[in-house]
N, C-alpha and C. Protein backbone atom coordinates (compact mmCIF):
# COMPACT_ATOMS: atom_id res chain seq x y z
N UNK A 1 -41.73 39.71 -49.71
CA UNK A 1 -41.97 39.50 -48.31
C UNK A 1 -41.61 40.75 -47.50
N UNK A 2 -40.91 41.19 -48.12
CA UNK A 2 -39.96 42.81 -47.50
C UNK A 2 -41.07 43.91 -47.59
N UNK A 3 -41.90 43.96 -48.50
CA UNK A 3 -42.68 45.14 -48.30
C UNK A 3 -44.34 44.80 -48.10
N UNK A 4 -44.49 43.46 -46.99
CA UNK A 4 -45.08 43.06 -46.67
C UNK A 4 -45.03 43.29 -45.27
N UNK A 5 -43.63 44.08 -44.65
CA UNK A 5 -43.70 44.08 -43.48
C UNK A 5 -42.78 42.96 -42.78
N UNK A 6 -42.33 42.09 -43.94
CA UNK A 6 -41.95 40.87 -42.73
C UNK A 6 -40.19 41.32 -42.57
N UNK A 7 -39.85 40.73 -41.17
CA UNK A 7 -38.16 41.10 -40.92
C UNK A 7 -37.00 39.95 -41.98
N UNK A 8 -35.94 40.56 -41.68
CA UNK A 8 -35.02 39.97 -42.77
C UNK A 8 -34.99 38.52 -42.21
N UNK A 9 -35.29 38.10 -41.54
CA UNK A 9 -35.22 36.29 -41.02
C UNK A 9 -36.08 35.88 -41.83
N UNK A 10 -37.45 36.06 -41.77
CA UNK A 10 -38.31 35.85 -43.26
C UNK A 10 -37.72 35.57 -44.58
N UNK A 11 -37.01 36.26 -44.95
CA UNK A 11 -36.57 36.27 -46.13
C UNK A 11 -35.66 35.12 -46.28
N UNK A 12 -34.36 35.12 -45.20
CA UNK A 12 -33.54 34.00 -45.03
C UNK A 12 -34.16 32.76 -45.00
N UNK A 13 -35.47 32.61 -44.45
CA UNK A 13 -36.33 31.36 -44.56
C UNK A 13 -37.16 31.12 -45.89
N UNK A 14 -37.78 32.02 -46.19
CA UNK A 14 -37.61 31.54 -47.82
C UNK A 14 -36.47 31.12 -48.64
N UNK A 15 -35.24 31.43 -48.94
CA UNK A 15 -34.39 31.58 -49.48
C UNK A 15 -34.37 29.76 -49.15
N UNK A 16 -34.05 29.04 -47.82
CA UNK A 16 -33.78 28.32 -47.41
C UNK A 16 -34.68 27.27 -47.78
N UNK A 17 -35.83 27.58 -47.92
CA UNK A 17 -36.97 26.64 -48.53
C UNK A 17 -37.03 26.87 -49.85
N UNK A 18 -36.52 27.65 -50.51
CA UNK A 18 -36.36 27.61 -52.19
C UNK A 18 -35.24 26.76 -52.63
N UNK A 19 -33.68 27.25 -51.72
CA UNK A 19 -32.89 26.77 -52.47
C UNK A 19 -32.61 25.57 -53.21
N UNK A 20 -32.66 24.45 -51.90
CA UNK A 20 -32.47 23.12 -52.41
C UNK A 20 -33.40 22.31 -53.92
N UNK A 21 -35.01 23.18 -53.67
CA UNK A 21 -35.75 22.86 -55.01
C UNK A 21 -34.59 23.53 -55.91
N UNK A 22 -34.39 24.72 -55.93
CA UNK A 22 -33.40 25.31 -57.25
C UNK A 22 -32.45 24.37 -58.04
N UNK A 23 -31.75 24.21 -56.61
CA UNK A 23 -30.55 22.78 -56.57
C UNK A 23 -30.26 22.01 -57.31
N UNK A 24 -31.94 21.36 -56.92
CA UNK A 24 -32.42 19.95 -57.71
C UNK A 24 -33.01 20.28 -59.08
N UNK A 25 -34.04 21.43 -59.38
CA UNK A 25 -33.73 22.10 -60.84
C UNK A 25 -32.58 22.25 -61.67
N UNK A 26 -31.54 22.26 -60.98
CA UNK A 26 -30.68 22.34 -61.57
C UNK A 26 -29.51 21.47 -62.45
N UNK A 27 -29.56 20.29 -61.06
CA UNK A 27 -29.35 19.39 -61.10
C UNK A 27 -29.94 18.62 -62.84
N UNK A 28 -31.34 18.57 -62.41
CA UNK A 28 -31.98 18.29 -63.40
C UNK A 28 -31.62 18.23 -64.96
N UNK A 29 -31.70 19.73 -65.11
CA UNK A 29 -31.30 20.52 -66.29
C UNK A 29 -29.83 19.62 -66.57
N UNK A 30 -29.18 19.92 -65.72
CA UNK A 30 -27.79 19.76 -66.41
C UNK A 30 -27.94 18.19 -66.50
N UNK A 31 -28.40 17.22 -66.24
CA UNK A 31 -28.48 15.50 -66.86
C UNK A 31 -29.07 15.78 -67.90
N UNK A 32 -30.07 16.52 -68.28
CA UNK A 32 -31.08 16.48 -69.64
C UNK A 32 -30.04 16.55 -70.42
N UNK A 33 -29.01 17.55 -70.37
CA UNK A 33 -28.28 17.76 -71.97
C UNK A 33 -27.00 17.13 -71.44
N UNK A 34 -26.38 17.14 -70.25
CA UNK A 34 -25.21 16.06 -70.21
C UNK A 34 -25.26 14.68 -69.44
N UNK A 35 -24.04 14.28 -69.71
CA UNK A 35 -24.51 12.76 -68.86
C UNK A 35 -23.47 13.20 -67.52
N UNK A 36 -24.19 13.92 -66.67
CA UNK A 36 -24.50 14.25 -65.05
C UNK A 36 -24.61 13.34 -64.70
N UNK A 37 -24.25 12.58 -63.80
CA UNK A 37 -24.94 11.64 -62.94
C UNK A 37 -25.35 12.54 -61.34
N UNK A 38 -27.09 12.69 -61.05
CA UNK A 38 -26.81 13.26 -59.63
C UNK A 38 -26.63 11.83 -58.62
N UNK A 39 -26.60 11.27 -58.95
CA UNK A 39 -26.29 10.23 -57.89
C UNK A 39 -24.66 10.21 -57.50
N UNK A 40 -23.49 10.15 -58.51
CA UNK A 40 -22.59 10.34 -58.25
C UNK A 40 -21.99 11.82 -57.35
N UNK A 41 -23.05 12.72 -58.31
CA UNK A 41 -22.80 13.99 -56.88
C UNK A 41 -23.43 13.92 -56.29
N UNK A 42 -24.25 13.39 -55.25
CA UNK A 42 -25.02 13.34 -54.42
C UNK A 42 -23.89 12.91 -53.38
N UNK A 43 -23.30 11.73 -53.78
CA UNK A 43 -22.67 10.94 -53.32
C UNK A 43 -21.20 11.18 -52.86
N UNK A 44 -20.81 12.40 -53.85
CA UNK A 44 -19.54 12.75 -53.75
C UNK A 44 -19.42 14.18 -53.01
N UNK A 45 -20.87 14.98 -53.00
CA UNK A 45 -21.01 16.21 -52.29
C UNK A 45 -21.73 16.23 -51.12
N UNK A 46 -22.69 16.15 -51.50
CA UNK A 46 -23.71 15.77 -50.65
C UNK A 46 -23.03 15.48 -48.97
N UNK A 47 -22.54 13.89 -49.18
CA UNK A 47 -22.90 12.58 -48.08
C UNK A 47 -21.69 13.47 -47.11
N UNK A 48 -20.41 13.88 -48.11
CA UNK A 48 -19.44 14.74 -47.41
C UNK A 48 -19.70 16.21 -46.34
N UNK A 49 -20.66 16.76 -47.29
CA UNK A 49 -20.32 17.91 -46.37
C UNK A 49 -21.58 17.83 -45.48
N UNK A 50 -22.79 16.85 -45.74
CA UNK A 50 -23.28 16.45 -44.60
C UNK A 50 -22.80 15.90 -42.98
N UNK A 51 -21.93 15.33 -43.54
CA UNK A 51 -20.80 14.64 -42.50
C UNK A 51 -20.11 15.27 -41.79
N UNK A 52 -19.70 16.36 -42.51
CA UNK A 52 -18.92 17.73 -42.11
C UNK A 52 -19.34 18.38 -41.06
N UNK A 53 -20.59 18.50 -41.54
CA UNK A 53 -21.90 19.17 -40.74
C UNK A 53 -21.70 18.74 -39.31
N UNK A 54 -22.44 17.42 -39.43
CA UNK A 54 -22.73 16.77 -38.05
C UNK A 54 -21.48 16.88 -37.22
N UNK A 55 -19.91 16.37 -37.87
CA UNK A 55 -19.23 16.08 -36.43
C UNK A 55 -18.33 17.40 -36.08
N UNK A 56 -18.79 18.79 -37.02
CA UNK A 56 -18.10 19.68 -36.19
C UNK A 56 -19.24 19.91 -35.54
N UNK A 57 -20.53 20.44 -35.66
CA UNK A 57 -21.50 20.65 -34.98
C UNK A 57 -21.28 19.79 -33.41
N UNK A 58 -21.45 18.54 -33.43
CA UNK A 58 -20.92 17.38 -32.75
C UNK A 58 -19.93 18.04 -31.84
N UNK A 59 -19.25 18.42 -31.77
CA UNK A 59 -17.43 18.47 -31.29
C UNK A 59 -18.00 19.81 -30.86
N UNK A 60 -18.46 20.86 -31.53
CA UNK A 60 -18.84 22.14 -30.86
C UNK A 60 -19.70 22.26 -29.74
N UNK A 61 -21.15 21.78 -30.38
CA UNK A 61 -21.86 21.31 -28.90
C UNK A 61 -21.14 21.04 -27.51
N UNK A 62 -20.56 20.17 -27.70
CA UNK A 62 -19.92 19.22 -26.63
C UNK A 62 -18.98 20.29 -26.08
N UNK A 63 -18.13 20.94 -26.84
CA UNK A 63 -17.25 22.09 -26.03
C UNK A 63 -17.98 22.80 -25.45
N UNK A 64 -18.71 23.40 -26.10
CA UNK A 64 -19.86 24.42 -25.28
C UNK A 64 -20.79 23.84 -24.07
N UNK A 65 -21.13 22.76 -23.98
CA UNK A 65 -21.89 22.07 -23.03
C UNK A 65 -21.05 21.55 -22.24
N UNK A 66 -19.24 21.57 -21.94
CA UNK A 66 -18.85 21.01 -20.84
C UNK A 66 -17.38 22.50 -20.36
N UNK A 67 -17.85 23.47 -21.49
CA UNK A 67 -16.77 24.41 -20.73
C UNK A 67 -17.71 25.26 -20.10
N UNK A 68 -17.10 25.72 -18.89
CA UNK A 68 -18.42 26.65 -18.55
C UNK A 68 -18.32 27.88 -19.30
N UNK A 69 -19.38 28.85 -19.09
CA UNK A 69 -19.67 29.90 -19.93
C UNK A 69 -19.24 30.91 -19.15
N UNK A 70 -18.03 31.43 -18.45
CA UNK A 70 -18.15 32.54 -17.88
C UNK A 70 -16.42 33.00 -18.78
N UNK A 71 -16.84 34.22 -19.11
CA UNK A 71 -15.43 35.14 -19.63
C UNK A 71 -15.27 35.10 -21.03
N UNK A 72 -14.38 36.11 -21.41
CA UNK A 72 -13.93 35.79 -22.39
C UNK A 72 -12.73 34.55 -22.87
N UNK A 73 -11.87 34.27 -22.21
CA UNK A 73 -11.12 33.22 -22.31
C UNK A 73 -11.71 31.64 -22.36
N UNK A 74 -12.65 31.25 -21.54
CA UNK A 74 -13.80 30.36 -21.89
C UNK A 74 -14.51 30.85 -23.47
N UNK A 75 -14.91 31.77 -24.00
CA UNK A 75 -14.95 32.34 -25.37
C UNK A 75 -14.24 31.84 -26.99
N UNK A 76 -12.62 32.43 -25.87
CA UNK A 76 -11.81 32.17 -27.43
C UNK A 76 -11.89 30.56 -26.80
N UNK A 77 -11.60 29.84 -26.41
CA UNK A 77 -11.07 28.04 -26.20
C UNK A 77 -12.04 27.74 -27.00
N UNK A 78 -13.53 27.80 -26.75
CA UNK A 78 -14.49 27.70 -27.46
C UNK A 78 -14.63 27.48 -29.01
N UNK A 79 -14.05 29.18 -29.60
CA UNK A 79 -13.93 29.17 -30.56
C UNK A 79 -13.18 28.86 -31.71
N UNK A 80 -11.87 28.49 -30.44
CA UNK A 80 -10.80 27.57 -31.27
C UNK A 80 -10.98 26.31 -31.49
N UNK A 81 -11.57 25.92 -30.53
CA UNK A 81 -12.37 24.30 -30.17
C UNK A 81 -13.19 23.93 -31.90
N UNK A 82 -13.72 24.98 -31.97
CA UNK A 82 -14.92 25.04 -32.41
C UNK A 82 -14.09 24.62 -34.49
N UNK A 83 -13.91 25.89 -34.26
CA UNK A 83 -12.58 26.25 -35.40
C UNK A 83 -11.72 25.12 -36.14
N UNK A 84 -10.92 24.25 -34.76
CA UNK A 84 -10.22 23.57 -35.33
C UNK A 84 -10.95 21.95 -35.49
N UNK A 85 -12.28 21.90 -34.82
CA UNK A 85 -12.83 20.35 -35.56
C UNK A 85 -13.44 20.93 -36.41
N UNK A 86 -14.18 21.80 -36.90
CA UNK A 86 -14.66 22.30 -38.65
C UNK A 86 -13.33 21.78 -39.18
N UNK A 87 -12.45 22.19 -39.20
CA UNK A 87 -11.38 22.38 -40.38
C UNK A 87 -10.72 20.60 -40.45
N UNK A 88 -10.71 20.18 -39.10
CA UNK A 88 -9.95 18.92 -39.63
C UNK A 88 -10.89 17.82 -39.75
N UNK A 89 -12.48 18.30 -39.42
CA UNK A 89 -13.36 16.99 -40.22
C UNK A 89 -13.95 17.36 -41.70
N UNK A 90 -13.50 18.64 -42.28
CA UNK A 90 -13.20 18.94 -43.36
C UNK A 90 -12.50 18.52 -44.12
N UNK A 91 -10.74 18.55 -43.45
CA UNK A 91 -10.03 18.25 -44.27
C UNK A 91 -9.97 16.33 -44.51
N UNK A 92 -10.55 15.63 -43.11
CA UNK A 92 -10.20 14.01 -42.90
C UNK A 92 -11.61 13.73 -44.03
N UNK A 93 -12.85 14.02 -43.71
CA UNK A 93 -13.78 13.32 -44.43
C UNK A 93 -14.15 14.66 -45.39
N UNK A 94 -14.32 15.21 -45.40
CA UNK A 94 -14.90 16.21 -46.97
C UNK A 94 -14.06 16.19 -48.03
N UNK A 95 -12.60 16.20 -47.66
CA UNK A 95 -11.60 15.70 -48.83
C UNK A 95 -11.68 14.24 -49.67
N UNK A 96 -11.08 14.25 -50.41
CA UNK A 96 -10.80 12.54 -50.74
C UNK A 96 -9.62 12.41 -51.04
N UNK A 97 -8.94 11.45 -50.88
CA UNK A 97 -7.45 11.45 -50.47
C UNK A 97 -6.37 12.04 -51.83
N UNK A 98 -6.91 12.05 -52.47
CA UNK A 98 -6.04 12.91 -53.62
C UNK A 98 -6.16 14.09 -53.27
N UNK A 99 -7.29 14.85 -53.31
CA UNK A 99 -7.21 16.48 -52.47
C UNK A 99 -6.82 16.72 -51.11
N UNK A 100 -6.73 15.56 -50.23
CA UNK A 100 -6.01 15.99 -49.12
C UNK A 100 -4.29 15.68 -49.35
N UNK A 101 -4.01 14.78 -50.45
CA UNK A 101 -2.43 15.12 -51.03
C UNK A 101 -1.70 16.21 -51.42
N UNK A 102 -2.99 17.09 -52.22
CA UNK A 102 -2.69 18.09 -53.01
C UNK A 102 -2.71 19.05 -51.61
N UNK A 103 -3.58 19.04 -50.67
CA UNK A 103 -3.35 20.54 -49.89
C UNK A 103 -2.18 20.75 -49.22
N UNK A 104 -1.97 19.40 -48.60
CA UNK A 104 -0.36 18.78 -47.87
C UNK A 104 0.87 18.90 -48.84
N UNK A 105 0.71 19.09 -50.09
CA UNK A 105 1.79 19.55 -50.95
C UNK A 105 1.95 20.95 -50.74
N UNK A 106 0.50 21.61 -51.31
CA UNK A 106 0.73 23.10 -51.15
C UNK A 106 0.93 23.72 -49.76
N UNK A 107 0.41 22.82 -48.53
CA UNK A 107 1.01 23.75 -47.52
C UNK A 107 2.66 23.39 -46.94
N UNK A 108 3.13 22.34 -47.50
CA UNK A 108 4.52 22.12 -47.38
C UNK A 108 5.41 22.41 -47.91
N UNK A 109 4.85 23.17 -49.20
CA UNK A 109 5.34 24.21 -50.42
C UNK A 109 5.07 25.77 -49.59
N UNK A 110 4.40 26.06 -49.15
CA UNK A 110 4.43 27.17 -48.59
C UNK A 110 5.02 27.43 -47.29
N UNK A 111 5.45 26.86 -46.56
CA UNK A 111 5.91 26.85 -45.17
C UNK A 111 7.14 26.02 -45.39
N UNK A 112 8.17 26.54 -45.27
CA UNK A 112 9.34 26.08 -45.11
C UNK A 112 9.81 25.39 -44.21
N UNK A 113 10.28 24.10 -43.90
CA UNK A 113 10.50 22.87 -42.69
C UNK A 113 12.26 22.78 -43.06
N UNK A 114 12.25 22.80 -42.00
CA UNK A 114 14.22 22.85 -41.94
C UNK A 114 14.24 21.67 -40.93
């Protein structure tokens, strides 16, 4: 596509319309010779970081559509806004409660509480 003239967004849009077929090739492959279930990852990857998706997207929108846009300090709030619902609808729904045990170990192992 590159020496066709077209700009690097082109390319990113192919990539984007290939991948998920790859995905699912892949997917594929690996049930033929093991017992994969993609339904169980579908279910266990998938539905999560779809979810992920929507309610930081969700939570970002909404900051951006009710802070106004002038400065940099309207900027960083934004991007902390933004920042900290990625990370904790990450950690509440993309985890499953054994990996959100394990991170709450390791960060209570790393940070010392007196």
């Amino acid at each position: 596509a590159f020496k066709l003239g077209a700009g690097p967004i082109i390319g990113y849009c192919v990539y984007l319309m290939f991948a998920p077929i790859i995905m699912f090739l892949d997917l594929l492959i690996l049930r033929k010779y093991t017992s994969f279930s993609i339904r169980h990852f579908a279910f266990s990857v998938f539905v999560p970081v779809v979810l992920v998706m929507i309610m930081s997207s969700v939570i970002s929108f909404i900051a951006i559509y009710f802070i106004p846009s002038d400065g940099f300090i309207c900027f960083v709030v934004k991007c902390i806004i933004s920042f900290t619902a990625t990370c904790l609808s990450a950690f509440f729904i993309g985890l499953s409660k054994p990996m959100r045990t394990k991170v709450l170990y390791i960060i209570k192992a790393k940070i010392p509480f007196q």
